[in-house]
N, C-alpha and C. Protein backbone atom coordinates (compact mmCIF):
# COMPACT_ATOMS: atom_id res chain seq x y z
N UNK A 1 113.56 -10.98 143.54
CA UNK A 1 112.83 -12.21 143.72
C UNK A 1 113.68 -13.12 144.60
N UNK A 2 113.12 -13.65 145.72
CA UNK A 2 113.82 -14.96 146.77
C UNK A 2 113.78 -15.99 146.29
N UNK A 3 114.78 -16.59 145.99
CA UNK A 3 114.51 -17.88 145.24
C UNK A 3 114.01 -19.00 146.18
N UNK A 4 113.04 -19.87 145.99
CA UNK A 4 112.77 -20.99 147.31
C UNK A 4 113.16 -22.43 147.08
N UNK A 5 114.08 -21.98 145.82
CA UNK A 5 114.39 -23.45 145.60
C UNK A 5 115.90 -22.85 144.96
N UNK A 6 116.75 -24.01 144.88
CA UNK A 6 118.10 -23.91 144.38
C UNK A 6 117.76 -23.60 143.17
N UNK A 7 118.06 -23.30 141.88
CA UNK A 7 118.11 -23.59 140.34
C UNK A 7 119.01 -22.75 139.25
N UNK A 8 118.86 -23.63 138.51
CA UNK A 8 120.25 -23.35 137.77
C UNK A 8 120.01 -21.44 137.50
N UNK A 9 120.82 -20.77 136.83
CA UNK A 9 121.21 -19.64 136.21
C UNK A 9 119.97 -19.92 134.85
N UNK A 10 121.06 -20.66 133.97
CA UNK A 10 119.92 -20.56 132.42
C UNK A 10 118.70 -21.31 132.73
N UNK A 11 118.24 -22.21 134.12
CA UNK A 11 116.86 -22.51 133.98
C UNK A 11 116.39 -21.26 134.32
N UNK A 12 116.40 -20.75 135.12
CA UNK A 12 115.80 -19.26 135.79
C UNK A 12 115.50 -18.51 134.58
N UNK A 13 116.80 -18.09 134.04
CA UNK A 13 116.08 -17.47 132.31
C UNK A 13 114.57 -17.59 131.39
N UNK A 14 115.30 -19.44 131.60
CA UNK A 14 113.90 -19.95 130.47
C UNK A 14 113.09 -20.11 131.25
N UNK A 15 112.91 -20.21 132.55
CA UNK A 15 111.60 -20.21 133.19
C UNK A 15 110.45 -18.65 133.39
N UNK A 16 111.95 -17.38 133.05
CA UNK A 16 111.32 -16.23 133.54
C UNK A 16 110.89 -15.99 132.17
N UNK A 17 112.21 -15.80 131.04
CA UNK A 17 111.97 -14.94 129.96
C UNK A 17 111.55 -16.36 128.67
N UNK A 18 111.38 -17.25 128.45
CA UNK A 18 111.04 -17.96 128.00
C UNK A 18 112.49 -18.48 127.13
N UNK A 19 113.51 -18.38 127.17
CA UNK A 19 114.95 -19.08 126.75
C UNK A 19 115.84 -18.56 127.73
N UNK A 20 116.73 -18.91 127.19
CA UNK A 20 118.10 -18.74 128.25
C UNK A 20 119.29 -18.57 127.26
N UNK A 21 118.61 -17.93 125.71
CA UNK A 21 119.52 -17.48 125.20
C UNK A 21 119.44 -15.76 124.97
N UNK A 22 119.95 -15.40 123.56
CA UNK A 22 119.59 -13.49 123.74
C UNK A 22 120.27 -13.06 124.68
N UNK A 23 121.22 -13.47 125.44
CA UNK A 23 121.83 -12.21 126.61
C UNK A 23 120.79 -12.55 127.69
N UNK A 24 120.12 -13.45 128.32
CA UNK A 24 119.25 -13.38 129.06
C UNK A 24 120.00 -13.34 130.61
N UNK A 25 120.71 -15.04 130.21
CA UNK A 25 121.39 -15.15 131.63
C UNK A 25 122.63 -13.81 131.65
N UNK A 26 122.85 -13.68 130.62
CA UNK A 26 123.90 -12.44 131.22
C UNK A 26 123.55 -11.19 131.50
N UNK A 27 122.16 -10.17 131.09
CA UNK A 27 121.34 -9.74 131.87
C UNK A 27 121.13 -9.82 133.48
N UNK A 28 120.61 -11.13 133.80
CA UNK A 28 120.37 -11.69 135.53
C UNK A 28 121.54 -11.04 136.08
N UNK A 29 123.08 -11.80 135.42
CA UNK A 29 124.69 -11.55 135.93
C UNK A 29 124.87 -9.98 135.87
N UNK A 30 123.88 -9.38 134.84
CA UNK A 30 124.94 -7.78 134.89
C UNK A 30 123.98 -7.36 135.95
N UNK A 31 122.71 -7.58 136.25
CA UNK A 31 121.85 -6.95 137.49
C UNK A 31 122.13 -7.47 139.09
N UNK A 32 122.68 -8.49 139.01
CA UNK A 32 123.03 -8.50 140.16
C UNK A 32 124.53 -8.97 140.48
N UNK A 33 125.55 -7.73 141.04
CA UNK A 33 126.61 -7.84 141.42
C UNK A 33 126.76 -8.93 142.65
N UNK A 34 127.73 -9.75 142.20
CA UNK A 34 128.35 -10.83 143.22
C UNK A 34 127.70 -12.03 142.99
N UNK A 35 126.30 -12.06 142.21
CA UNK A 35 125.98 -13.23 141.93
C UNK A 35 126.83 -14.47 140.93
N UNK A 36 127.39 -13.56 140.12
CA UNK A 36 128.30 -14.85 139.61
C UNK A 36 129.64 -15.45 140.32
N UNK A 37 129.93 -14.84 141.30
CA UNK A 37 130.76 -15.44 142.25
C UNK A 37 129.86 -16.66 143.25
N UNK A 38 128.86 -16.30 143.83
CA UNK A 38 127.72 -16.88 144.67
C UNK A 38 128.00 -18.39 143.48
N UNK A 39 127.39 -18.14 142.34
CA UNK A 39 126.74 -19.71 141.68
C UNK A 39 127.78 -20.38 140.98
N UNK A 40 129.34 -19.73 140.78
CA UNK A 40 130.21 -20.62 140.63
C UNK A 40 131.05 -21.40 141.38
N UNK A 41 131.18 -22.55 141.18
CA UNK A 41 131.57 -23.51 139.36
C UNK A 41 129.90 -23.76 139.02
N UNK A 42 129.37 -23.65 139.70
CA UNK A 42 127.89 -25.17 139.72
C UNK A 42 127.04 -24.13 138.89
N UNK A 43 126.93 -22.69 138.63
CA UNK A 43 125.55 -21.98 138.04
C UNK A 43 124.54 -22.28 138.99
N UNK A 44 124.60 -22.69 140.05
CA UNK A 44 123.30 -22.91 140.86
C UNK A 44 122.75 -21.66 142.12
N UNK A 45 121.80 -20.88 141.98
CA UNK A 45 121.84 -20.05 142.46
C UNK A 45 120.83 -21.10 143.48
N UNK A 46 121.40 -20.19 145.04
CA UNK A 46 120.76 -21.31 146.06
C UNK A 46 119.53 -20.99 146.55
N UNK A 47 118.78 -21.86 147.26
CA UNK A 47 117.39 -21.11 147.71
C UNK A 47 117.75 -19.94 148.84
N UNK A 48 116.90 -19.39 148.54
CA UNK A 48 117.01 -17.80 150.09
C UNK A 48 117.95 -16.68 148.88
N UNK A 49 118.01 -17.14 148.20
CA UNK A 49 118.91 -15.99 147.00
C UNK A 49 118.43 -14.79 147.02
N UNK A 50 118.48 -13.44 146.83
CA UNK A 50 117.33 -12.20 146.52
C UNK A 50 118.48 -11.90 144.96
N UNK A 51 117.25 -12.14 143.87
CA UNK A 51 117.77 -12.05 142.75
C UNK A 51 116.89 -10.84 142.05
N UNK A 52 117.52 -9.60 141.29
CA UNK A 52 116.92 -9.07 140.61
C UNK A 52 116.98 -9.31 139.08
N UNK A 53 115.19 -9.81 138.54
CA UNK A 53 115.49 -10.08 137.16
C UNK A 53 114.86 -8.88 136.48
N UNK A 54 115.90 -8.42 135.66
CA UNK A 54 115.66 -6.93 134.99
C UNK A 54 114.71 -7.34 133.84
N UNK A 55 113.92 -6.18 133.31
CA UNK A 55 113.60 -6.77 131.73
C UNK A 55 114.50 -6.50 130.65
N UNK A 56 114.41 -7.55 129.84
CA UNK A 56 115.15 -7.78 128.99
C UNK A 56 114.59 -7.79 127.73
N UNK A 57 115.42 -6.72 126.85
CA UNK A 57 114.97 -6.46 125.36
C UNK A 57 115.24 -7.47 124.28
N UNK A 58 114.73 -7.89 123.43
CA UNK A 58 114.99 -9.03 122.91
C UNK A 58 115.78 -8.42 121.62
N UNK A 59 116.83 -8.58 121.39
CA UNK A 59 117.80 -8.21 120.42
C UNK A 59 117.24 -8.74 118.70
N UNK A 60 117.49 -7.81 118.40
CA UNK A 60 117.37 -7.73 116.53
C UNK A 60 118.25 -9.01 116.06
N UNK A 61 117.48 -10.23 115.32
CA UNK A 61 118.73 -10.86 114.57
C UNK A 61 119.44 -10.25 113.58
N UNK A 62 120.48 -10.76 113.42
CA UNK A 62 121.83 -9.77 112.57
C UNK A 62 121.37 -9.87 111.09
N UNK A 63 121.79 -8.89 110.38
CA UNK A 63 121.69 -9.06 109.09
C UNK A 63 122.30 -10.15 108.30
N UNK A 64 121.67 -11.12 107.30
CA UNK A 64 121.75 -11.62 107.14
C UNK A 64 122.95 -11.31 105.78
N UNK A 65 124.81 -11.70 105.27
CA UNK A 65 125.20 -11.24 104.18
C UNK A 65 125.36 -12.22 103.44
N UNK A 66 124.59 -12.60 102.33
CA UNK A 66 125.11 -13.52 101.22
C UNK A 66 126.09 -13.12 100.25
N UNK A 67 127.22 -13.95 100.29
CA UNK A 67 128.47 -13.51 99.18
C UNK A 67 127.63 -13.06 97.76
N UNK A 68 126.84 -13.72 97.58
CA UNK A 68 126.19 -13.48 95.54
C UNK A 68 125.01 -12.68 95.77
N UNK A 69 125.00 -12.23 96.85
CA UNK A 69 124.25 -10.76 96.74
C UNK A 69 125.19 -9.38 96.41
């Protein structure tokens, strides 16, 4: 995807996958090499970017351990 506008890293997330938590933005970072060099310090990936956003599996919440169980 070309980005046509600057925007952040975790907006891109919550705009694609609906949060920007779950491993989302780090997903974007593991699919595309060199991009986290490109958007640091700022996270701002710039317009004209070619970004691949992979799909992303939404992870199991952890088991929950109560001590008085």
């Amino acid at each position: 995807m070309i980005m046509i506008e600057d925007i952040r890293i975790d907006r891109l997330a919550k705009r694609v996958y609906g949060t920007e938590r779950g491993g989302t933005v780090e997903a974007i970072l593991d699919a595309n090499v060199g991009l986290a060099a490109l958007i640091f310090p700022t996270g701002v990936i710039p317009a004209g970017a070619d970004v691949v956003l992979p799909e992303v599996v939404e992870r199991a919440a952890p088991a929950v351990t109560r001590p008085w169980d």
